[in-house]
C-alpha atoms as a PDB file:
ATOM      1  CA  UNK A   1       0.000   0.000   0.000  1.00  0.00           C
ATOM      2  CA  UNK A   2       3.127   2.371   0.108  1.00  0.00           C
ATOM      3  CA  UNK A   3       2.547   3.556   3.965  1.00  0.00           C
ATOM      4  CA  UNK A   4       5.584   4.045   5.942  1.00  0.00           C
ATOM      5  CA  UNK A   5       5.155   2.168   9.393  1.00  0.00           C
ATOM      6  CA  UNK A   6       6.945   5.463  11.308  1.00  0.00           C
ATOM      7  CA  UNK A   7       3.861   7.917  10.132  1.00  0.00           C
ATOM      8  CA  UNK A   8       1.081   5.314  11.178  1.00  0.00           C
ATOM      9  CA  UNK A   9      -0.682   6.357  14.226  1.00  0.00           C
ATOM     10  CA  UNK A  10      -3.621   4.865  15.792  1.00  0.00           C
ATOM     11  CA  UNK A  11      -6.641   7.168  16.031  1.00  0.00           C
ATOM     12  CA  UNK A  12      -9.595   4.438  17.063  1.00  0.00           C
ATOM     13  CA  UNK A  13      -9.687   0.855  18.506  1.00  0.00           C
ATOM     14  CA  UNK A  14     -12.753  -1.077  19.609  1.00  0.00           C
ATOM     15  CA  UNK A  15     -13.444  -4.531  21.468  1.00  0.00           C
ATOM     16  CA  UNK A  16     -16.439  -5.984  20.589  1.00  0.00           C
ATOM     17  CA  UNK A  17     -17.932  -9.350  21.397  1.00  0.00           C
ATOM     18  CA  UNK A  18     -17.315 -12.512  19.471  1.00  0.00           C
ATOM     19  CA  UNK A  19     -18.963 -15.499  19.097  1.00  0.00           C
ATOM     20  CA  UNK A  20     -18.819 -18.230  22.086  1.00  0.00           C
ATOM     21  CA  UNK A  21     -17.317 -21.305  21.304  1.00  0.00           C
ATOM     22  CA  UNK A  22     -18.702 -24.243  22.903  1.00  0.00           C
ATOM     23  CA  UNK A  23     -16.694 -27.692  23.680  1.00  0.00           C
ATOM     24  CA  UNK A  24     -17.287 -30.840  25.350  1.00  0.00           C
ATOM     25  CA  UNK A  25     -15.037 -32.103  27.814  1.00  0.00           C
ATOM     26  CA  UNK A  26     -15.140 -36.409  27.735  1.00  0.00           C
ATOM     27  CA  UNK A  27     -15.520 -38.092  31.133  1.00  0.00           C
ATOM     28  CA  UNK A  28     -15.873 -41.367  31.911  1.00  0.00           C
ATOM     29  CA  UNK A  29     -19.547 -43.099  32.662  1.00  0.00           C
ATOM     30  CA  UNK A  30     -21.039 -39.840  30.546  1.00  0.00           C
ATOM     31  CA  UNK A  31     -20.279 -36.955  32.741  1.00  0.00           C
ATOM     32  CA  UNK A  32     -18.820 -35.006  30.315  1.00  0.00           C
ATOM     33  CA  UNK A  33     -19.617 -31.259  30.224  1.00  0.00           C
ATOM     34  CA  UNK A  34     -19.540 -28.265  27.979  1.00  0.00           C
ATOM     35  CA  UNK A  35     -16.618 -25.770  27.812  1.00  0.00           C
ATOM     36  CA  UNK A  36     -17.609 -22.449  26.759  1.00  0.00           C
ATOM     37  CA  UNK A  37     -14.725 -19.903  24.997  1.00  0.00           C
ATOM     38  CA  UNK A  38     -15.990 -16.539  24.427  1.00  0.00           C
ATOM     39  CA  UNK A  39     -13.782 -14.403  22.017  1.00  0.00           C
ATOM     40  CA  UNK A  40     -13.960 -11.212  21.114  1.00  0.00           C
ATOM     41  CA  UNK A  41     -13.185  -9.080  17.865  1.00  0.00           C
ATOM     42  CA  UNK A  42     -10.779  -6.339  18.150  1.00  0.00           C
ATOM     43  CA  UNK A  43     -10.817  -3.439  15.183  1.00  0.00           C
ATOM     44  CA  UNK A  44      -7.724  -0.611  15.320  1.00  0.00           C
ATOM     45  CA  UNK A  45      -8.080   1.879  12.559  1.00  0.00           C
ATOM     46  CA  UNK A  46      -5.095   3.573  11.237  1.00  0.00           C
ATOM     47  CA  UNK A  47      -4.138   6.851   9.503  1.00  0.00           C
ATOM     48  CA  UNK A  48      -1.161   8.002   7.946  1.00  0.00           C
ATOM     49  CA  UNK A  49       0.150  11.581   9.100  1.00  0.00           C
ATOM     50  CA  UNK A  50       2.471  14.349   7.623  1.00  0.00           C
ATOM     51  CA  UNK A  51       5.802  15.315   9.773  1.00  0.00           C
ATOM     52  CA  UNK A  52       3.822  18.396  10.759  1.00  0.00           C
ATOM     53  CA  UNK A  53       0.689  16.628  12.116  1.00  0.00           C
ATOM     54  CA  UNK A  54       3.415  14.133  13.894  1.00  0.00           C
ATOM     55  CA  UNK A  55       4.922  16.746  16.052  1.00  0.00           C
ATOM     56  CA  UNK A  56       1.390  18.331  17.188  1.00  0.00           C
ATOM     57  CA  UNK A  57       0.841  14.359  17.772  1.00  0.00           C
ATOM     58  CA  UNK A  58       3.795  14.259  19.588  1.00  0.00           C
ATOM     59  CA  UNK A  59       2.938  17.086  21.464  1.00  0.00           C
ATOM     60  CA  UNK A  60      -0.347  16.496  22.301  1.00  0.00           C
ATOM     61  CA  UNK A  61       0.119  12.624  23.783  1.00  0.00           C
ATOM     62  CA  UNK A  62       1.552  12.305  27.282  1.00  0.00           C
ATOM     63  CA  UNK A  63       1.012  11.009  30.417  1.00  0.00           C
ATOM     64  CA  UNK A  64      -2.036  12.848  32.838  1.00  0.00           C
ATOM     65  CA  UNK A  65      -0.620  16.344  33.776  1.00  0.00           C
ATOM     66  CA  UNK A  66      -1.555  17.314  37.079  1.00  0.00           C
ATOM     67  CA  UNK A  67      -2.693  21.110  37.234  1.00  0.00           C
ATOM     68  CA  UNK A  68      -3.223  23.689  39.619  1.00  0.00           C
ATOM     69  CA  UNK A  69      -7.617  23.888  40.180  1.00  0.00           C
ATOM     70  CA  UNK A  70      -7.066  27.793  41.039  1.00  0.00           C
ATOM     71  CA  UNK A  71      -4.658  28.941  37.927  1.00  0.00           C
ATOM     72  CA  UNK A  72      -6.490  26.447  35.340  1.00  0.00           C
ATOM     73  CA  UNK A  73      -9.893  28.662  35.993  1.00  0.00           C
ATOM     74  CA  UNK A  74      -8.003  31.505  35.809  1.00  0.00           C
ATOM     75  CA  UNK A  75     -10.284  34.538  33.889  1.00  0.00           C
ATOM     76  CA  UNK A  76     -13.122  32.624  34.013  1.00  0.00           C
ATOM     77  CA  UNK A  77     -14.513  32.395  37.453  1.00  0.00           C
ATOM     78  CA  UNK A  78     -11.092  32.851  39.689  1.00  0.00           C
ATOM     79  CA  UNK A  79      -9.406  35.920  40.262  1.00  0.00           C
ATOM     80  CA  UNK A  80      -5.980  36.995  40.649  1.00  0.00           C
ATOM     81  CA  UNK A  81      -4.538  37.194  44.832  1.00  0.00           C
ATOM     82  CA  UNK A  82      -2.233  40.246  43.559  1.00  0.00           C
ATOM     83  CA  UNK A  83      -3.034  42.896  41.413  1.00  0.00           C
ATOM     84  CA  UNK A  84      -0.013  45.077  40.097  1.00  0.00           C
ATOM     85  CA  UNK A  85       1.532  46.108  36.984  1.00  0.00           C
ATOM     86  CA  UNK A  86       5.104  45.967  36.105  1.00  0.00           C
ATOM     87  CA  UNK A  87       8.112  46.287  33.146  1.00  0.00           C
ATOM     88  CA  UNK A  88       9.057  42.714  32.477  1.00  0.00           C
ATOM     89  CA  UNK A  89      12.678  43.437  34.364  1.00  0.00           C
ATOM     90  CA  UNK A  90      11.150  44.577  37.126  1.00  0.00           C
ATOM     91  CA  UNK A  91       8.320  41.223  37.371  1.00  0.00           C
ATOM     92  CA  UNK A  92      10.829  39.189  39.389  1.00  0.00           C
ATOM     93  CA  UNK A  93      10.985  41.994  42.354  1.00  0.00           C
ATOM     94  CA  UNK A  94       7.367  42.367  42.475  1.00  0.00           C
ATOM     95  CA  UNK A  95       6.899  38.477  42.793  1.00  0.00           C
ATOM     96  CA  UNK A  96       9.713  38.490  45.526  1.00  0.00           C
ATOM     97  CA  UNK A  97       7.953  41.369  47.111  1.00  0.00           C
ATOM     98  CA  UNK A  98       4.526  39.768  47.310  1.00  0.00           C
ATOM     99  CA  UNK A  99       6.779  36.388  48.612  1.00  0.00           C
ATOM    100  CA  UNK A 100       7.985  38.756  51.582  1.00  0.00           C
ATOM    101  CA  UNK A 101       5.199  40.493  52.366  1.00  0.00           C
ATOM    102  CA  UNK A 102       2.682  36.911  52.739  1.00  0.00           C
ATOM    103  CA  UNK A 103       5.848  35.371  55.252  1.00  0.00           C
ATOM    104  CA  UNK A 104       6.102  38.637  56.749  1.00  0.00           C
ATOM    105  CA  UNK A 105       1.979  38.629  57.689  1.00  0.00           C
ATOM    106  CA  UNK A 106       2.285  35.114  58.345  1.00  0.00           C
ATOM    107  CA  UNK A 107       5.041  35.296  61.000  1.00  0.00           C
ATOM    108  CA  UNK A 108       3.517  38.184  63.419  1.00  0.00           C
ATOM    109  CA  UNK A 109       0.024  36.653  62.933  1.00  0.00           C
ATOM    110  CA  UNK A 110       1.501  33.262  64.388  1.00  0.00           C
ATOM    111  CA  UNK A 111       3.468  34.755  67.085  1.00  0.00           C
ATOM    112  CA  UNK A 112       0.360  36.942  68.308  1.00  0.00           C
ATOM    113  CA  UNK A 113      -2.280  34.683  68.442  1.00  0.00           C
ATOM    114  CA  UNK A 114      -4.560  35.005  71.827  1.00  0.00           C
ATOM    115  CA  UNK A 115      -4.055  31.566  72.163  1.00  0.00           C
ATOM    116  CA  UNK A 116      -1.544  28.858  70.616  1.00  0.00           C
ATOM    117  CA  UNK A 117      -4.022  26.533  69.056  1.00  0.00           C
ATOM    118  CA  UNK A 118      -1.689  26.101  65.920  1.00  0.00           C
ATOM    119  CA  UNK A 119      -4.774  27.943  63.339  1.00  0.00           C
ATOM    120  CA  UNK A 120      -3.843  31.157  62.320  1.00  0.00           C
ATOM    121  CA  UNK A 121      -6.700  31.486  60.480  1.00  0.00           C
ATOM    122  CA  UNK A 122      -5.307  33.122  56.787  1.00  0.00           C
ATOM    123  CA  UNK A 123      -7.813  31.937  54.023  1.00  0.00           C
ATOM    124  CA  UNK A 124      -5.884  34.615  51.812  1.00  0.00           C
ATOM    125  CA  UNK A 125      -3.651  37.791  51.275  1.00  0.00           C
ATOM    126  CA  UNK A 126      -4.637  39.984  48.255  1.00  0.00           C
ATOM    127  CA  UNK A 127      -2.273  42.782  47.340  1.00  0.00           C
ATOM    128  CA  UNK A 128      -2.974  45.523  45.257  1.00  0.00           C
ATOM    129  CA  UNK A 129      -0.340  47.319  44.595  1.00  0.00           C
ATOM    130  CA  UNK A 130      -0.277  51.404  43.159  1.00  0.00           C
ATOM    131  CA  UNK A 131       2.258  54.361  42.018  1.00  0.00           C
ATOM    132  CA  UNK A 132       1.897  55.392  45.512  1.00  0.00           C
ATOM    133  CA  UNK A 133      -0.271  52.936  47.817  1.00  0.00           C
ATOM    134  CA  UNK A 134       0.255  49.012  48.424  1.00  0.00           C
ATOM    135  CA  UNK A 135      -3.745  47.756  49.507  1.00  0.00           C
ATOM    136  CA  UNK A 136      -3.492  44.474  51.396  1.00  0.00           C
ATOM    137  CA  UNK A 137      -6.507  42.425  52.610  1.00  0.00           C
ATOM    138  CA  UNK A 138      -6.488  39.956  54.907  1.00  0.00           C
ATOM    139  CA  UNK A 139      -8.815  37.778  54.534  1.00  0.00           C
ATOM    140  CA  UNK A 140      -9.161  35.794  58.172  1.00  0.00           C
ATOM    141  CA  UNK A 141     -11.431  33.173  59.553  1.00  0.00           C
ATOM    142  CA  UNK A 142     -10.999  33.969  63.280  1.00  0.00           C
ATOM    143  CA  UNK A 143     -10.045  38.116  63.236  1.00  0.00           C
ATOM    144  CA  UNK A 144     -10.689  38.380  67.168  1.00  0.00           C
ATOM    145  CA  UNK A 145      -7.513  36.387  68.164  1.00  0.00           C
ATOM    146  CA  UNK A 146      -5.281  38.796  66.755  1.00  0.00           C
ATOM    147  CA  UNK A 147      -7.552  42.004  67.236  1.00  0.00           C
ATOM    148  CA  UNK A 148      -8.795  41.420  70.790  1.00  0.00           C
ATOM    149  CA  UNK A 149      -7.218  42.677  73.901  1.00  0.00           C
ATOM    150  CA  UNK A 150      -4.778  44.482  71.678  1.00  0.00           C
ATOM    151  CA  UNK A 151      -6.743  46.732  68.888  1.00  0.00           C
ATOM    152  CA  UNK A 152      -3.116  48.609  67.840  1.00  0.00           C
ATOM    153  CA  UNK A 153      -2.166  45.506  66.690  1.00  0.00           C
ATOM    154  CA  UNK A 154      -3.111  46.227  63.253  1.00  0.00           C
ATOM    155  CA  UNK A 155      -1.179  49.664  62.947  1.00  0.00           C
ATOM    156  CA  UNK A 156       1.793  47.426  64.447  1.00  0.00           C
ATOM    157  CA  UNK A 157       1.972  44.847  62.006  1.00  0.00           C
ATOM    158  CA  UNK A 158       1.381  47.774  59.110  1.00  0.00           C
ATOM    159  CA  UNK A 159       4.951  49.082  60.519  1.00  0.00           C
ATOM    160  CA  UNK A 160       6.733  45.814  60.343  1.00  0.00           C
ATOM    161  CA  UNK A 161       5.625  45.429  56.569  1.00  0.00           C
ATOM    162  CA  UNK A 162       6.676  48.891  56.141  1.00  0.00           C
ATOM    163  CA  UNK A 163      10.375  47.856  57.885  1.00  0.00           C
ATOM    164  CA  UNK A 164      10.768  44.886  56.196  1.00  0.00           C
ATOM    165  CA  UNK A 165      10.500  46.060  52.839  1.00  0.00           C
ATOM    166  CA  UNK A 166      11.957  49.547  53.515  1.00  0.00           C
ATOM    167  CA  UNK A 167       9.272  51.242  52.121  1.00  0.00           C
ATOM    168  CA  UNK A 168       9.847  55.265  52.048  1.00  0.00           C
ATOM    169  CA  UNK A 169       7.685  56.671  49.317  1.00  0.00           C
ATOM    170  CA  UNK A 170       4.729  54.335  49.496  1.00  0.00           C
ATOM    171  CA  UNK A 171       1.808  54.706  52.076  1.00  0.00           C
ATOM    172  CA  UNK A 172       1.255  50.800  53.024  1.00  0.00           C
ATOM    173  CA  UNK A 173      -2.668  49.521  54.179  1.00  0.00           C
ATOM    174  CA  UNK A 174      -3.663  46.739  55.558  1.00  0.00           C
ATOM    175  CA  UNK A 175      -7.326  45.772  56.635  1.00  0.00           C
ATOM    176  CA  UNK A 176      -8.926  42.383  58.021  1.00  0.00           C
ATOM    177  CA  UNK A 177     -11.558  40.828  56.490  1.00  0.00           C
ATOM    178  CA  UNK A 178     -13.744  38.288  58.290  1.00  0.00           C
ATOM    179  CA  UNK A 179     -14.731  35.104  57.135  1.00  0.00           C
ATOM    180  CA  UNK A 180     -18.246  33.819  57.619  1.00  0.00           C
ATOM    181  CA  UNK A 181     -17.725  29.955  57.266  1.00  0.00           C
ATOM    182  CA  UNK A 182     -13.696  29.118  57.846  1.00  0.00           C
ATOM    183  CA  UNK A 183     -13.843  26.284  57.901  1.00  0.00           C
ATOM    184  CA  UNK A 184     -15.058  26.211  54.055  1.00  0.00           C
ATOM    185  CA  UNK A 185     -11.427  27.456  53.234  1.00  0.00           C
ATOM    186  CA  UNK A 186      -8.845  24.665  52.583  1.00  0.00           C
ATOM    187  CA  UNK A 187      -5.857  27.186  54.000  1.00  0.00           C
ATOM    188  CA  UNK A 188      -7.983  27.057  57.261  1.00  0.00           C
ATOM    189  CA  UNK A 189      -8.675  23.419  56.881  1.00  0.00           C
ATOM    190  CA  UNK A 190      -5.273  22.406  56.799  1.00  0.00           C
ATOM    191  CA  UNK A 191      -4.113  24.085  59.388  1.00  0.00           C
ATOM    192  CA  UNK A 192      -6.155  22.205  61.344  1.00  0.00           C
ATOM    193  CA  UNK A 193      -5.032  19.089  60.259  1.00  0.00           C
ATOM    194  CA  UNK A 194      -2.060  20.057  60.438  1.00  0.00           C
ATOM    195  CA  UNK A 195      -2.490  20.726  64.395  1.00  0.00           C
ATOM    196  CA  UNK A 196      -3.879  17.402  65.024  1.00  0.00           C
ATOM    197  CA  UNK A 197      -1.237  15.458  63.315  1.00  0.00           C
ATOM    198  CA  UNK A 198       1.579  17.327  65.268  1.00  0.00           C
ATOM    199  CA  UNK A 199      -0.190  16.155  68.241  1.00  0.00           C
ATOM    200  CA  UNK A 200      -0.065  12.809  67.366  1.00  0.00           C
ATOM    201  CA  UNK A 201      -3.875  12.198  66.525  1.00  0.00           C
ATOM    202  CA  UNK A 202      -4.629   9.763  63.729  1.00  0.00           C
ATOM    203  CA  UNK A 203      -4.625  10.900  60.539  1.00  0.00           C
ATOM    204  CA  UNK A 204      -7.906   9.241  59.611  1.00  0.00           C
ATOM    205  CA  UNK A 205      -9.687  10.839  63.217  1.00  0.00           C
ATOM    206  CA  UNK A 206      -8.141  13.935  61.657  1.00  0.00           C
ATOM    207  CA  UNK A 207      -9.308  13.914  58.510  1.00  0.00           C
ATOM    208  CA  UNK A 208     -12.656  12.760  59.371  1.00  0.00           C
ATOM    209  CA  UNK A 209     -13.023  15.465  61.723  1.00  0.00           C
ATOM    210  CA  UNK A 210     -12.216  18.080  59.213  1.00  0.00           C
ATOM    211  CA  UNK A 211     -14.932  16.988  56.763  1.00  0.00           C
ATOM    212  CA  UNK A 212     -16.970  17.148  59.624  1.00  0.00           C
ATOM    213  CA  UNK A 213     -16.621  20.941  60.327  1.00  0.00           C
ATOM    214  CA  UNK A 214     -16.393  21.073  56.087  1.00  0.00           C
ATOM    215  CA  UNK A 215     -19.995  19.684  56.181  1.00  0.00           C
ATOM    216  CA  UNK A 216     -21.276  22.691  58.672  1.00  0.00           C
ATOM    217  CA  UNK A 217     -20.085  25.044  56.084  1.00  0.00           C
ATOM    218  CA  UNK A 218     -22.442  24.048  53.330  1.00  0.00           C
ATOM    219  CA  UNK A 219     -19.961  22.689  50.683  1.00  0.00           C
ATOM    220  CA  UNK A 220     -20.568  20.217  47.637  1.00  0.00           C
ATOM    221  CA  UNK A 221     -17.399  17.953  48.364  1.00  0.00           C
ATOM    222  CA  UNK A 222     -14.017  17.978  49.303  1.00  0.00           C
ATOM    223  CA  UNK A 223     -10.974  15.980  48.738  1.00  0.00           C
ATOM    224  CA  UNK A 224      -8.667  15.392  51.440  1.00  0.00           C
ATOM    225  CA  UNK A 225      -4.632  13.832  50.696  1.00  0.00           C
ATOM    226  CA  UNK A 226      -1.834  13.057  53.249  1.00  0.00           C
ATOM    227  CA  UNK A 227       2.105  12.192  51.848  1.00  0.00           C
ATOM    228  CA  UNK A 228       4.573  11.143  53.667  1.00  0.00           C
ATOM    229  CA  UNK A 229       5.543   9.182  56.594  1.00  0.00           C
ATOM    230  CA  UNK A 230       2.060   8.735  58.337  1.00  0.00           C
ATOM    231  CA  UNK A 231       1.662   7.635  61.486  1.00  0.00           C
ATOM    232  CA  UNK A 232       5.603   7.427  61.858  1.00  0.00           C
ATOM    233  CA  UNK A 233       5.400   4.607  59.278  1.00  0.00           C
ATOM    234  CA  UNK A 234       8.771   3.579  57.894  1.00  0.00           C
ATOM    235  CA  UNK A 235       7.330   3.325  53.725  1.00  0.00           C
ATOM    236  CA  UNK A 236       5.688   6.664  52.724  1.00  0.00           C
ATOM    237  CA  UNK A 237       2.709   6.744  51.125  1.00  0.00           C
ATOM    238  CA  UNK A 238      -0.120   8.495  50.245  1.00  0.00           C
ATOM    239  CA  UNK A 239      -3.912   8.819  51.723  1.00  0.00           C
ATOM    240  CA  UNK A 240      -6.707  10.189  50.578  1.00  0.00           C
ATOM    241  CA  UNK A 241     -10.534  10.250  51.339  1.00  0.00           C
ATOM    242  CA  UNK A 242     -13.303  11.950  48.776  1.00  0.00           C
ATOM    243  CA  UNK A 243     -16.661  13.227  50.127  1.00  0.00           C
ATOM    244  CA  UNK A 244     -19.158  14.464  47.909  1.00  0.00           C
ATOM    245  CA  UNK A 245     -18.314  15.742  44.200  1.00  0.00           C
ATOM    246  CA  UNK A 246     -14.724  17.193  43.064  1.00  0.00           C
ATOM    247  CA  UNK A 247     -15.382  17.790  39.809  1.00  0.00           C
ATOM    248  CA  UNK A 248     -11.527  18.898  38.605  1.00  0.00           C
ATOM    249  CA  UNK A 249     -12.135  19.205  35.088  1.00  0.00           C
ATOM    250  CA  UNK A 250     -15.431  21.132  35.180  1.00  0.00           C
ATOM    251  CA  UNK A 251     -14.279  24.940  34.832  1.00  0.00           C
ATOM    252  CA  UNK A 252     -17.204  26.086  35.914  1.00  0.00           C
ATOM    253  CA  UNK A 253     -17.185  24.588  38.956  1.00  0.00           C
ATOM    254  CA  UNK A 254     -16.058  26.977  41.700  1.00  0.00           C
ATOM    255  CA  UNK A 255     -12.805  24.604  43.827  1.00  0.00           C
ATOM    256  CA  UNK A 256     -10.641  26.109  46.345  1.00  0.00           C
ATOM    257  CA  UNK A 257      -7.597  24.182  46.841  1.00  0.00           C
ATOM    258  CA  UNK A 258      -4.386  25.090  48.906  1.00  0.00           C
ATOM    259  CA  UNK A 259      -1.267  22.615  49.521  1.00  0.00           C
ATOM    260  CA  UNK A 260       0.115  22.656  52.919  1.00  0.00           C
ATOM    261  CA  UNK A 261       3.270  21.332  54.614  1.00  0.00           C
ATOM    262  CA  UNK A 262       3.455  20.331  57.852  1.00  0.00           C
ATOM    263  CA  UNK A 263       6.488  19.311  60.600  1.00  0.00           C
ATOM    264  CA  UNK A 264       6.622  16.671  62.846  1.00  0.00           C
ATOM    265  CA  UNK A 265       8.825  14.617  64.339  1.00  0.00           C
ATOM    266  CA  UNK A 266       8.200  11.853  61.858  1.00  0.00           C
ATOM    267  CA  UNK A 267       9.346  14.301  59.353  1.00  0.00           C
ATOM    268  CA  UNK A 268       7.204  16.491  56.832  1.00  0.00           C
ATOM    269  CA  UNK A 269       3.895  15.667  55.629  1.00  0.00           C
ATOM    270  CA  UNK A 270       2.316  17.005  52.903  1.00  0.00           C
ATOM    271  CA  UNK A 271      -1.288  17.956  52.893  1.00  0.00           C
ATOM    272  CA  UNK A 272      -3.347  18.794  49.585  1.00  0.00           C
ATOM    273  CA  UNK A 273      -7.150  19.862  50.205  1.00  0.00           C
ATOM    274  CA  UNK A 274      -9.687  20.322  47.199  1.00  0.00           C
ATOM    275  CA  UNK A 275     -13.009  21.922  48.266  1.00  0.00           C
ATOM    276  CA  UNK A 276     -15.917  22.263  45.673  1.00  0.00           C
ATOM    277  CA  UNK A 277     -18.180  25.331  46.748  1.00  0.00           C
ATOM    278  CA  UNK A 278     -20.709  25.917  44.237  1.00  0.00           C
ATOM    279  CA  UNK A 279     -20.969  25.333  40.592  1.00  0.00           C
ATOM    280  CA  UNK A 280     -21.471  28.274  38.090  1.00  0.00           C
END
């Protein structure tokens, strides 16, 4: 036929049933008894490609990527956690700057909670950043920790941004945003399991828990995986539990998600959380 094996790619293939073929098996005193052997028919169609369509073949076959939920529904339902513009040599700094700024927040929340319970409480930090004016919102599930007893605590943390960063000719805000449900936010959510496990609780009791207080926040589903050395387990591997709908390849559908690592004295454990809120 002239077709060069190299440019043959396969494009369809099909099982279908077969007819059944039947035998009988000889015994003595005429027990004998039939053998049945169902085959099947198997069909592969073929088509011969150009060297251009075999690179975009090439190209497009692979192994199942694994993508972030929030960045593939970017422009479409999610939003962007900074806001800024910038000349392309100047994109690095601003990346490093919103880097510094998140750890910086992070830090002074953690070291003045009201109490040590091990959930800061940070669903997210936008910044939005201007000529003259950096905006930052905090968006938090528990606000009176940090505020209570202390309400110059906000103006406080505003000046260590300001000294970390060196900022001279740009007015810095920062407000606090409360959360409703928090424990509908996987940053929140894994805190907490991250809490439990450094206590030594069970990472199932954990887990379960956490869906738990996920339910009480009126969500669809949510996904819950734990890597590592579990339980202080020699092998690491990986657990995961699924309750409700994750639908990952639906754009439409509205899923938070948020990777977390956590120390303990097994070593570090990785934490991944998909929550489903709503569907679009």
């Amino acid at each position: 036929m002239g077709l060069n094996e190299e440019y043959l790619v396969i494009i369809k293939a099909t099982v279908d049933e077969g007819t059944t073929v039947k035998k009988l098996k000889p015994r003595a005193r005429g027990r004998s008894y039939p053998i049945k052997r169902p085959t099947c028919h198997i069909t592969i169609v073929l088509k011969n490609i150009s060297l251009y369509e075999e690179s975009v073949v090439e190209n497009s076959i692979g192994m199942g990527q694994k993508i972030n939920p929030l960045g593939f529904r970017l422009g479409t339902i999610q939003g962007h956690h900074s806001l800024w513009f910038a000349q392309p040599k100047n994109y690095s700094k601003g990346l490093q700057e919103d880097q510094k700024i998140r750890e910086c927040i992070k830090n002074y929340v953690q070291k003045n909670m009201r109490i040590s319970s091990g959930v800061e409480g940070i669903a997210r930090i936008e910044i939005q950043k201007r000529i003259d004016l950096i905006q930052i919102i905090i968006h938090m599930g528990f606000p009176k920790l940090l505020v209570e007893g202390k309400p110059r605590r906000i103006e406080e943390l505003q000046m260590n941004v300001q000294k970390e960063l060196n900022y001279v000719n740009r007015k810095l805000n920062i407000t606090i945003t409360r959360i409703t449900k928090p424990y509908g936010h996987p940053n929140i959510l894994a805190e907490f399991i991250a809490g439990q496990l450094r206590n030594r609780v069970s990472f199932r009791k954990a887990i379960k828990k956490a869906i738990e207080l996920t339910e009480q926040a009126d969500t669809k589903g949510i996904q819950v995986q734990i890597a590592g050395r579990i339980d202080g387990k020699e092998i690491a591997r990986v657990e995961w539990i699924r309750e409700g709908r994750v639908p990952l390849q639906t754009i439409r559908a509205k899923i938070d998600y948020c990777s977390y690592r956590v120390r303990t004295i097994y070593g570090v454990l990785g934490i991944k959380i998909w929550i489903f809120v709503d569907e679009e």
